[in-house]
Protein backbone atom coordinates (compact mmCIF):
# COMPACT_ATOMS: atom_id res chain seq x y z
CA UNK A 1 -31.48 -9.65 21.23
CA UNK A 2 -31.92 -11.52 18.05
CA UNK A 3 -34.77 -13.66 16.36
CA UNK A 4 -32.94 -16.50 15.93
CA UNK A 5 -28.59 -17.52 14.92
CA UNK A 6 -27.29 -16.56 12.35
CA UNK A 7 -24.28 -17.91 10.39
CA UNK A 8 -21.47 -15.98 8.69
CA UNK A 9 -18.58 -15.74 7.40
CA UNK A 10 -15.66 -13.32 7.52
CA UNK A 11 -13.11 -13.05 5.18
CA UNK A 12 -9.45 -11.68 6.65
CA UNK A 13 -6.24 -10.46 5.00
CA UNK A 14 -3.74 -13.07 4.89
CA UNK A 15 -0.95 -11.40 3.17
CA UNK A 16 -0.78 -7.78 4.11
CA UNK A 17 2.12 -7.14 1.94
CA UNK A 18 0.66 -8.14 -1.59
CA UNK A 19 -2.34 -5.26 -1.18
CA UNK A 20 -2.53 -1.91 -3.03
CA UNK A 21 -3.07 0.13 0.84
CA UNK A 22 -1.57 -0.85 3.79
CA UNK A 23 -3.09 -2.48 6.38
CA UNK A 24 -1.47 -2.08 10.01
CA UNK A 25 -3.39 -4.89 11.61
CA UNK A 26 -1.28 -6.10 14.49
CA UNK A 27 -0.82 -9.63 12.68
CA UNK A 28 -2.50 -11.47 9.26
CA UNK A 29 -4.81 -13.48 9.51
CA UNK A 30 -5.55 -17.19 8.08
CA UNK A 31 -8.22 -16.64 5.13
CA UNK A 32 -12.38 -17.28 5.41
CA UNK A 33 -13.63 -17.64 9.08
CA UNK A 34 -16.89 -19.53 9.54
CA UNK A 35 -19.01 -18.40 12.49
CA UNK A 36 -22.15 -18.10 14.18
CA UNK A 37 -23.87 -14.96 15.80
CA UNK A 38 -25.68 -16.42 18.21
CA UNK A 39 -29.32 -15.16 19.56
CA UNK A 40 -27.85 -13.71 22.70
CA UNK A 41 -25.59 -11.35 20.96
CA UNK A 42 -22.20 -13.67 21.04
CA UNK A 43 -19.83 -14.42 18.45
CA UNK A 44 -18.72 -18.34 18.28
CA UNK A 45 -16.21 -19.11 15.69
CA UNK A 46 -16.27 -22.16 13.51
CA UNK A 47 -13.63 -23.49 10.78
CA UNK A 48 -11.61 -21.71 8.85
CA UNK A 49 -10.42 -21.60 4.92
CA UNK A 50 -6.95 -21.10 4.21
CA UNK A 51 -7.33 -18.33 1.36
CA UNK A 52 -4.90 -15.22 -0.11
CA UNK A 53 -6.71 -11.78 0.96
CA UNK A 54 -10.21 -12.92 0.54
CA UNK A 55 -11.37 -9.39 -0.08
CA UNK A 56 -14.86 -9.28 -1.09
CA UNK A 57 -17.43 -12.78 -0.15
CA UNK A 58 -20.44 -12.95 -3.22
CA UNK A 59 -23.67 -15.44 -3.01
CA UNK A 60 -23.75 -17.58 -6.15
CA UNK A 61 -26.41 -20.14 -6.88
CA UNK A 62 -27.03 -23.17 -5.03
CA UNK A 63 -25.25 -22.90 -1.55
CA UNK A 64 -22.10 -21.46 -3.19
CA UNK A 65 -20.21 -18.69 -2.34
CA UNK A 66 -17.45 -16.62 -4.77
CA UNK A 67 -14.27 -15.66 -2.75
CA UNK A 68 -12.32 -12.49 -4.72
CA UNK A 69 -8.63 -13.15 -3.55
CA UNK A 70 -6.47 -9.73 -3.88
CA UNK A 71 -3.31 -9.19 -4.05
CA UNK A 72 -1.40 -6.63 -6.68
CA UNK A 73 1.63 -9.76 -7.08
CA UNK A 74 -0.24 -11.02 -10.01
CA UNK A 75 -3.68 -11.41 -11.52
CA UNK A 76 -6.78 -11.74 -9.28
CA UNK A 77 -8.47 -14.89 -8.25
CA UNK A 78 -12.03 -15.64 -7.98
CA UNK A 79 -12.45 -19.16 -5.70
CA UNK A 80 -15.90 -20.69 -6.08
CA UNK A 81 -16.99 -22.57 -2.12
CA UNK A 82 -19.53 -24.96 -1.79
CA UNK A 83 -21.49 -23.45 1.54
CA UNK A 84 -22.39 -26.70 3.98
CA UNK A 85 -25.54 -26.00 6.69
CA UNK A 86 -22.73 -26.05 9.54
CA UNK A 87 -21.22 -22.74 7.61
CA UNK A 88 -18.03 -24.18 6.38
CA UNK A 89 -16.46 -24.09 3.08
CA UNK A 90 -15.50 -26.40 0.26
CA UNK A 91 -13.74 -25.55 -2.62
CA UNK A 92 -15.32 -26.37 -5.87
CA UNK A 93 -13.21 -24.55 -8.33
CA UNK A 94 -11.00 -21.41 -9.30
CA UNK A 95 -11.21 -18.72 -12.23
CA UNK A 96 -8.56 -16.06 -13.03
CA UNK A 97 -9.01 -12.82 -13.63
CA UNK A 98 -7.37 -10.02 -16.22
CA UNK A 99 -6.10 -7.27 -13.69
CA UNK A 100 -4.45 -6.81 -10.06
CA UNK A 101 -6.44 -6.11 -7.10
CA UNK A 102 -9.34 -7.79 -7.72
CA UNK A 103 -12.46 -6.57 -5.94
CA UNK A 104 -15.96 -7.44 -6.72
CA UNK A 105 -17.70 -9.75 -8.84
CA UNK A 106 -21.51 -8.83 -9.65
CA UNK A 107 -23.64 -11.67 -11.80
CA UNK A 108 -25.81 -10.67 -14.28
CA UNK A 109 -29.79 -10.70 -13.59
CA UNK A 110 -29.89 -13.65 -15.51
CA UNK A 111 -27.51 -15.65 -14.01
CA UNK A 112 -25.71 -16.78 -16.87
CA UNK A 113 -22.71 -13.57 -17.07
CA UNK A 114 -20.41 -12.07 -14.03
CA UNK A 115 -18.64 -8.74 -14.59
CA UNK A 116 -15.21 -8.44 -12.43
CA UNK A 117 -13.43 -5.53 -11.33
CA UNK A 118 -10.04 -5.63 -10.64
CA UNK A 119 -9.28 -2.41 -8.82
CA UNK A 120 -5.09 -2.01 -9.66
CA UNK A 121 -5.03 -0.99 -13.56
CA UNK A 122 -9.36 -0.57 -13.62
CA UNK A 123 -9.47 -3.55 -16.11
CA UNK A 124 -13.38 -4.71 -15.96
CA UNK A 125 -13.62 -8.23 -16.92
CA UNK A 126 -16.72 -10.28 -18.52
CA UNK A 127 -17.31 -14.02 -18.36
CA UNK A 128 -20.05 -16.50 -19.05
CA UNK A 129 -21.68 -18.44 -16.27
CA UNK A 130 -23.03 -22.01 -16.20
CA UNK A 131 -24.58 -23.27 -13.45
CA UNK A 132 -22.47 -20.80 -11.15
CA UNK A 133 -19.21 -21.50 -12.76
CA UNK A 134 -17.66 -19.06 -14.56
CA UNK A 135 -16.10 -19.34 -17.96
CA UNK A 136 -13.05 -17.62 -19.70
CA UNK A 137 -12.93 -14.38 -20.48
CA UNK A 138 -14.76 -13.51 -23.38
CA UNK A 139 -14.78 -9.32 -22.91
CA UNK A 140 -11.78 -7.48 -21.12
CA UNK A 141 -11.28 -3.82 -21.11
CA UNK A 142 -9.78 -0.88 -18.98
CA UNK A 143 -11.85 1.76 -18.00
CA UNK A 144 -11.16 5.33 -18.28
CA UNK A 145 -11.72 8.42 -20.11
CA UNK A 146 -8.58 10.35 -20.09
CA UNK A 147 -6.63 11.34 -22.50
CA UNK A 148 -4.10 8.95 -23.30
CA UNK A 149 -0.70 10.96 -22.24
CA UNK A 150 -2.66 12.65 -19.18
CA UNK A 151 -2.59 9.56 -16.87
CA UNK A 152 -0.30 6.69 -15.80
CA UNK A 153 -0.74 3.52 -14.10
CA UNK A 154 0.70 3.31 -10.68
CA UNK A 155 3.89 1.09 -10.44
CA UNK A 156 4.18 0.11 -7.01
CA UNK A 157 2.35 0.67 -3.51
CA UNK A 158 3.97 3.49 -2.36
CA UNK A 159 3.14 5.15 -5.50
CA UNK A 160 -0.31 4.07 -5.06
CA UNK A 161 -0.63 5.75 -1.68
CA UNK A 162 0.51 8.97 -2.66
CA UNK A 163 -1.00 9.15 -5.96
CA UNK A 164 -4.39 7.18 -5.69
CA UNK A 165 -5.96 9.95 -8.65
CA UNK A 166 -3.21 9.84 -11.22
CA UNK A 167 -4.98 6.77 -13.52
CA UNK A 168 -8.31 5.08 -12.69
CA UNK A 169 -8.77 2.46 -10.02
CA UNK A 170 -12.46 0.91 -10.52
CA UNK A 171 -14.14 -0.71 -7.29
CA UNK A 172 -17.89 -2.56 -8.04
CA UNK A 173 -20.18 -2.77 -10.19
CA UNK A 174 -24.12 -3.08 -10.19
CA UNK A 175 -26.68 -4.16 -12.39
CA UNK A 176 -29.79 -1.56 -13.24
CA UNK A 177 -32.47 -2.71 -16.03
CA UNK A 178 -30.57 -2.21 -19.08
CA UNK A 179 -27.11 -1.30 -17.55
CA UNK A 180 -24.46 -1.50 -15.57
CA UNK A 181 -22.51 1.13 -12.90
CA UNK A 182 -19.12 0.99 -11.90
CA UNK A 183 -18.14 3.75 -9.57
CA UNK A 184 -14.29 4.60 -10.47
CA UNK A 185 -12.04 6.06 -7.43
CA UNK A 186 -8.77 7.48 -9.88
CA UNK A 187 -12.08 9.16 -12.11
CA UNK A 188 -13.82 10.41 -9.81
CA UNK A 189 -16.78 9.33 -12.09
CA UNK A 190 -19.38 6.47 -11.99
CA UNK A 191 -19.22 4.77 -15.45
CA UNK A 192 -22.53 3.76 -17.38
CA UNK A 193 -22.22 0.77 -19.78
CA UNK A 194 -25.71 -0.79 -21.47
CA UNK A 195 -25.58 -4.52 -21.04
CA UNK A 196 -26.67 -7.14 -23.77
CA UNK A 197 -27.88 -9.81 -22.34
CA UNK A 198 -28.14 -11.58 -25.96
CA UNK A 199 -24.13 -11.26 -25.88
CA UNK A 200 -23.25 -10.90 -22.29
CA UNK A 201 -20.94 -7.54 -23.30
CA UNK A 202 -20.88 -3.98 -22.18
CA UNK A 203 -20.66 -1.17 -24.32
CA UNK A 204 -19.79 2.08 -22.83
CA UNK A 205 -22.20 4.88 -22.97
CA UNK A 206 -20.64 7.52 -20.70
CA UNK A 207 -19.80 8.38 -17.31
CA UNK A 208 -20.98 10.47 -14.87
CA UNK A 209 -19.04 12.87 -13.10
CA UNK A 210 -18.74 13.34 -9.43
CA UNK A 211 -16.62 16.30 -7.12
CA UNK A 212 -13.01 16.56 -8.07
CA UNK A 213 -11.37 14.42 -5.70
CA UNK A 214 -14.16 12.86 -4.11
CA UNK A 215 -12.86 9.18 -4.98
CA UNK A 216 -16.53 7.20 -5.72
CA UNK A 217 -16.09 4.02 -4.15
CA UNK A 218 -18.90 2.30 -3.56
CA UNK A 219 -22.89 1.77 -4.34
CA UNK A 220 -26.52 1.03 -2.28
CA UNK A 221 -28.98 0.44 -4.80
CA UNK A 222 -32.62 1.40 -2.89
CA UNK A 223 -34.91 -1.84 -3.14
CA UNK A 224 -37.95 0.00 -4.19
CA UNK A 225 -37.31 3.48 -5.45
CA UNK A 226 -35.21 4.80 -8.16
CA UNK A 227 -32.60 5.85 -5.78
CA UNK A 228 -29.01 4.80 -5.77
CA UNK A 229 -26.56 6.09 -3.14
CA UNK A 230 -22.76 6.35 -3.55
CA UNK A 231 -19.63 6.50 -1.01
CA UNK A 232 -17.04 8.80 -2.13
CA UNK A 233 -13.99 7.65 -0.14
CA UNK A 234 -11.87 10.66 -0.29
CA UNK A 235 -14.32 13.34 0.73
CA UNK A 236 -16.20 11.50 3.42
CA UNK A 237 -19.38 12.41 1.87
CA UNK A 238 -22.43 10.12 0.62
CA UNK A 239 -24.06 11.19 -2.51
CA UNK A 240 -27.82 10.31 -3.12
CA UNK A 241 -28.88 9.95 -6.88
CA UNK A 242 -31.92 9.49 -8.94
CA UNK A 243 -31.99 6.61 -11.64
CA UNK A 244 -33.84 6.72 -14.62
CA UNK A 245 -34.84 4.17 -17.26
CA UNK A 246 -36.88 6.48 -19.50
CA UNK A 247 -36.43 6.45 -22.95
CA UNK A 248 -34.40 3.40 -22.70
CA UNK A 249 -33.07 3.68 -26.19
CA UNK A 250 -31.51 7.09 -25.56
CA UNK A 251 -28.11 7.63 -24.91
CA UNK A 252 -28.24 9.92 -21.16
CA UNK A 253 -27.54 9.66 -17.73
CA UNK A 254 -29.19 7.01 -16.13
CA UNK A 255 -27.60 8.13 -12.95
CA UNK A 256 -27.90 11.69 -11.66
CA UNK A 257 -26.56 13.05 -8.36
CA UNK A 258 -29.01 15.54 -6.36
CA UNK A 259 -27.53 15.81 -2.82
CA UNK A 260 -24.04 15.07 -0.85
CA UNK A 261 -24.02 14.38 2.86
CA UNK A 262 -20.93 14.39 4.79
CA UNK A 263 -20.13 11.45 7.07
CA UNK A 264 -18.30 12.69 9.58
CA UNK A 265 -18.99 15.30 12.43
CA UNK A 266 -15.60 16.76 12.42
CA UNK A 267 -14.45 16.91 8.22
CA UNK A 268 -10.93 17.91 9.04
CA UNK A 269 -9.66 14.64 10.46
CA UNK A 270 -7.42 11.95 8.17
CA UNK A 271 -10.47 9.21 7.11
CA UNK A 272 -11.79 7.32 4.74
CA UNK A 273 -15.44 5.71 3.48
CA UNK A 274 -15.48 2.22 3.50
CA UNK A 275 -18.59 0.23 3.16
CA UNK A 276 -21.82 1.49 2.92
CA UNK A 277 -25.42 -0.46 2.86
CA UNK A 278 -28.52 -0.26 3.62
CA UNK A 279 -30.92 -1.52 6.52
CA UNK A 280 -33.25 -4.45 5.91
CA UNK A 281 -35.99 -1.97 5.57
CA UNK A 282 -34.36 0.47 3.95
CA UNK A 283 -35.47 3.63 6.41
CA UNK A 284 -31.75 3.79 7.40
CA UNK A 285 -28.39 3.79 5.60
CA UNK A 286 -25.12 3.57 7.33
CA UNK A 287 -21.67 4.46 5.60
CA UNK A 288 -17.95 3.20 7.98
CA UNK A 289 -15.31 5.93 8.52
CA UNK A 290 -12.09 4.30 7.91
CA UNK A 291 -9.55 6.75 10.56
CA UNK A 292 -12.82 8.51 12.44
CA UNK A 293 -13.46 4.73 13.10
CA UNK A 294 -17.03 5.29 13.45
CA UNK A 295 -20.33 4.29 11.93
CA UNK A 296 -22.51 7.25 10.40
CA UNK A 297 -26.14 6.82 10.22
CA UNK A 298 -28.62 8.22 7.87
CA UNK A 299 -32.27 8.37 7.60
CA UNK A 300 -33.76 7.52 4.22
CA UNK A 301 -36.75 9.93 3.62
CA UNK A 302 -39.77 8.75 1.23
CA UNK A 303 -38.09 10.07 -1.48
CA UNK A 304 -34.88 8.52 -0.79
CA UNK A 305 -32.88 11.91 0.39
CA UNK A 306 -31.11 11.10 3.14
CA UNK A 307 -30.66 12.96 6.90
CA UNK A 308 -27.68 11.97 9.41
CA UNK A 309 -28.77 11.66 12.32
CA UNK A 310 -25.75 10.02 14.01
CA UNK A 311 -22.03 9.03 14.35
CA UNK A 312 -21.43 6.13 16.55
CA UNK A 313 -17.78 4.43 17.45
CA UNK A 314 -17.04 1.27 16.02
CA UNK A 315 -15.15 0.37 19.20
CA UNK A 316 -11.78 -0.21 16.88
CA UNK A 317 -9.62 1.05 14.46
CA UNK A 318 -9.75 1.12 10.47
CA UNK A 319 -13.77 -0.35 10.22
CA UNK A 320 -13.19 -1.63 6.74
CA UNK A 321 -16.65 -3.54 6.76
CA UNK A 322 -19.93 -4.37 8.12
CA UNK A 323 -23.08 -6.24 8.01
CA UNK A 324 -26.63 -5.89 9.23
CA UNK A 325 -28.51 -9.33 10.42
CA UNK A 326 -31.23 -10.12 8.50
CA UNK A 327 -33.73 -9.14 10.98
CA UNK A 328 -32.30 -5.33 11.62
CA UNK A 329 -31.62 -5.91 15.26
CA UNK A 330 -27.51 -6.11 14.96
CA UNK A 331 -24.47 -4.63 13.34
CA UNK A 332 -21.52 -6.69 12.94
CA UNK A 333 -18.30 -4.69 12.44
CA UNK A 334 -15.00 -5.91 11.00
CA UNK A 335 -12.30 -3.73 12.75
CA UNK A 336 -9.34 -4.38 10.61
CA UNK A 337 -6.66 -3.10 12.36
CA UNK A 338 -7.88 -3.46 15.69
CA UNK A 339 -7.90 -7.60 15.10
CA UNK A 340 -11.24 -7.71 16.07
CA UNK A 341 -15.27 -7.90 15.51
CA UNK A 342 -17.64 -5.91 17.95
CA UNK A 343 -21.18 -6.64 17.49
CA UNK A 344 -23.72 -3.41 18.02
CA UNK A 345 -27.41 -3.43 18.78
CA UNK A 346 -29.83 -1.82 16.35
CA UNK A 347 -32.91 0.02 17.07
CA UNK A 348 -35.25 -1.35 14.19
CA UNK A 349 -36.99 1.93 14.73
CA UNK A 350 -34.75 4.74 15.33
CA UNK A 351 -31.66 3.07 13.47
CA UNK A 352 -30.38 3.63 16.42
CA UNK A 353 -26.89 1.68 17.14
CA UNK A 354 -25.50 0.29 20.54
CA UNK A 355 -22.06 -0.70 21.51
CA UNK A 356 -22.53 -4.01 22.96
CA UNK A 357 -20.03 -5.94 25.34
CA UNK A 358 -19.12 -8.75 22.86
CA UNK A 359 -15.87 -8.75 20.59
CA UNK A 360 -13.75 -11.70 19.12
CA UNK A 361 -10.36 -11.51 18.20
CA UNK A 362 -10.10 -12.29 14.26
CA UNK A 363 -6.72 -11.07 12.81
CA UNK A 364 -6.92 -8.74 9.80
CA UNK A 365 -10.69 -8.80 9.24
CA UNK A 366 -11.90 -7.14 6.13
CA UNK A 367 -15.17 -8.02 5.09
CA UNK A 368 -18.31 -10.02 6.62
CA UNK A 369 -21.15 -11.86 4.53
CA UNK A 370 -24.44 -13.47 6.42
CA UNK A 371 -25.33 -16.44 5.17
């Protein structure tokens, strides 16, 4: 089925009570999972890291690996693991963060800067790196463009379910040439900051408006064209964009949406976009339906416009995550709520996905990182 194993690692809610939504996995489970996807298609799970809601797994230099810990208690944690050949984890060191929620971490080009999101209040943190560990704080800021009596921070979770649009919740951020894109769900905007490398700083330009309530969650940069592609959670829809570095010294969208794709077959379900990424290749871009519990698939044309040309079942409920094997031939799907992982063939060719037989019981997964 596959080339060869392949190692991984899947990061699991261990606290479902200290999250912004509200996870109804049928029990928590213990923090970073090591495992191996083995040739034949089976799952075979190694040691595990005791860790607080290791949301989001990041590559750093050097066999490490950043763990973002959420939880909306207190400040976010970033945990920096040293990652051994057998897969498992060693913790090297920790590094607070400014906000609640914490999210995503993305490093600079260079290395030597990481800007964190911290998804509660929006704040978007900046810190120095050295050799993969990152220093304090040095540029902290909350992002939105409101007036300042037209919106409110959310106070608790149940106001946070009900009222996700009321102040801005920020989810990633990516790196592009001379800036940086962080898609903002409360906005319903992607914001464009230019990035100094001389200063490691942002300095925002503008942002760039998306639909009224589509929620922009989060981004697929194309590896060769000037393409970006975002998932807007609350309208179920994928939105393909052009970038442009022209004129680099002008102040203008760098980002500008051209076509919106919906990722569902039937729209007027309850669901939500979760992750989205592309294939090895990039011919094919899939996009999880949170509720629809389902997989969409997308063809990526030569000029990076996309065509869905399927909807597949993720064999579970609430898909919150999923990752492609380096060689295209397999989908692994983290099936929060469910408990679960179910692996699914891929067509190379077609894009094609497969349920296959084999599923592992992993409590609470949320997000999956190949290794």
């Amino acid at each position: 089925m596959l080339e060869q194993d392949y190692q991984l690692l899947v990061g699991t809610y261990s606290d479902l009570d200290a999250l912004a939504h509200q996870p109804y996995a049928p029990s928590p489970g213990k923090g970073i999972y090591s495992m191996t996807l083995r040739a034949d298609g089976t799952l075979a799970q190694g040691p595990v890291m005791a860790a607080l809601n290791p949301a989001v797994l990041i590559p750093g230099p050097d066999s490490t690996m950043y763990g973002i810990l959420e939880t909306i208690r207190e400040n976010g944690t970033v945990v920096r693991y040293r990652v051994h050949a057998d897969g498992s984890l060693t913790e090297l060191e920790t590094w607070g963060a400014s906000g609640k929620s914490t999210c995503y971490l993305a490093l600079a080009p260079a290395g030597d800067a990481a800007v964190v999101i911290n998804y509660w209040d929006a704040t978007i943190d900046v810190a120095p790196v050295s050799n993969g560990v990152l220093g304090p704080v040095h540029q902290s800021f909350v992002q939105f463009h409101r007036a300042e009596d037209t919106w409110r921070q959310v106070e608790n979770r149940e106001d946070h379910w009900g009222n996700r649009q009321v102040g801005p919740h920020a989810h990633c951020a990516h790196f592009w040439h001379d800036w940086v894109f962080i898609p903002d769900l409360g906005e319903n905007a992607v914001f464009q900051y230019r990035w100094d490398p001389a200063t490691l700083q942002l300095s925002k330009e503008l942002h760039i408006e998306f639909e009224a309530g589509s929620g922009p969650r989060h981004m697929a940069m194309h590896p060769e064209l000037d393409i970006c592609y975002v998932s807007n959670e609350l309208f179920n829809t994928v939105s393909v964009a052009r970038l442009d570095a022209s004129d680099p010294d002008v102040l203008k969208p760098r980002l500008l949406p051209f076509q919106y794709e919906s990722t569902l077959e039937n729209r007027d379900q309850v669901s939500y976009v979760s992750e989205i990424k592309l294939s090895p290749d990039a011919r094919f871009l899939y996009v999880s339906n949170r509720g629809d519990n389902s997989l969409a698939i997308f063809a990526v044309a030569e000029d990076g416009s996309l065509t869905r040309t399927g909807v597949v079942s993720t064999g579970g409920k609430f898909p919150r995550h999923f990752a492609i094997t380096p060689d295209g031939k397999a989908v692994v799907v983290a099936n929060q709520d469910s408990g679960h992982l179910r692996v699914l063939a891929r067509n190379v060719e077609t894009g094609e996905l497969t349920m296959t037989d084999e599923v592992i019981e992993i409590a609470a997964p949320n997000y999956i990182r190949f290794l």
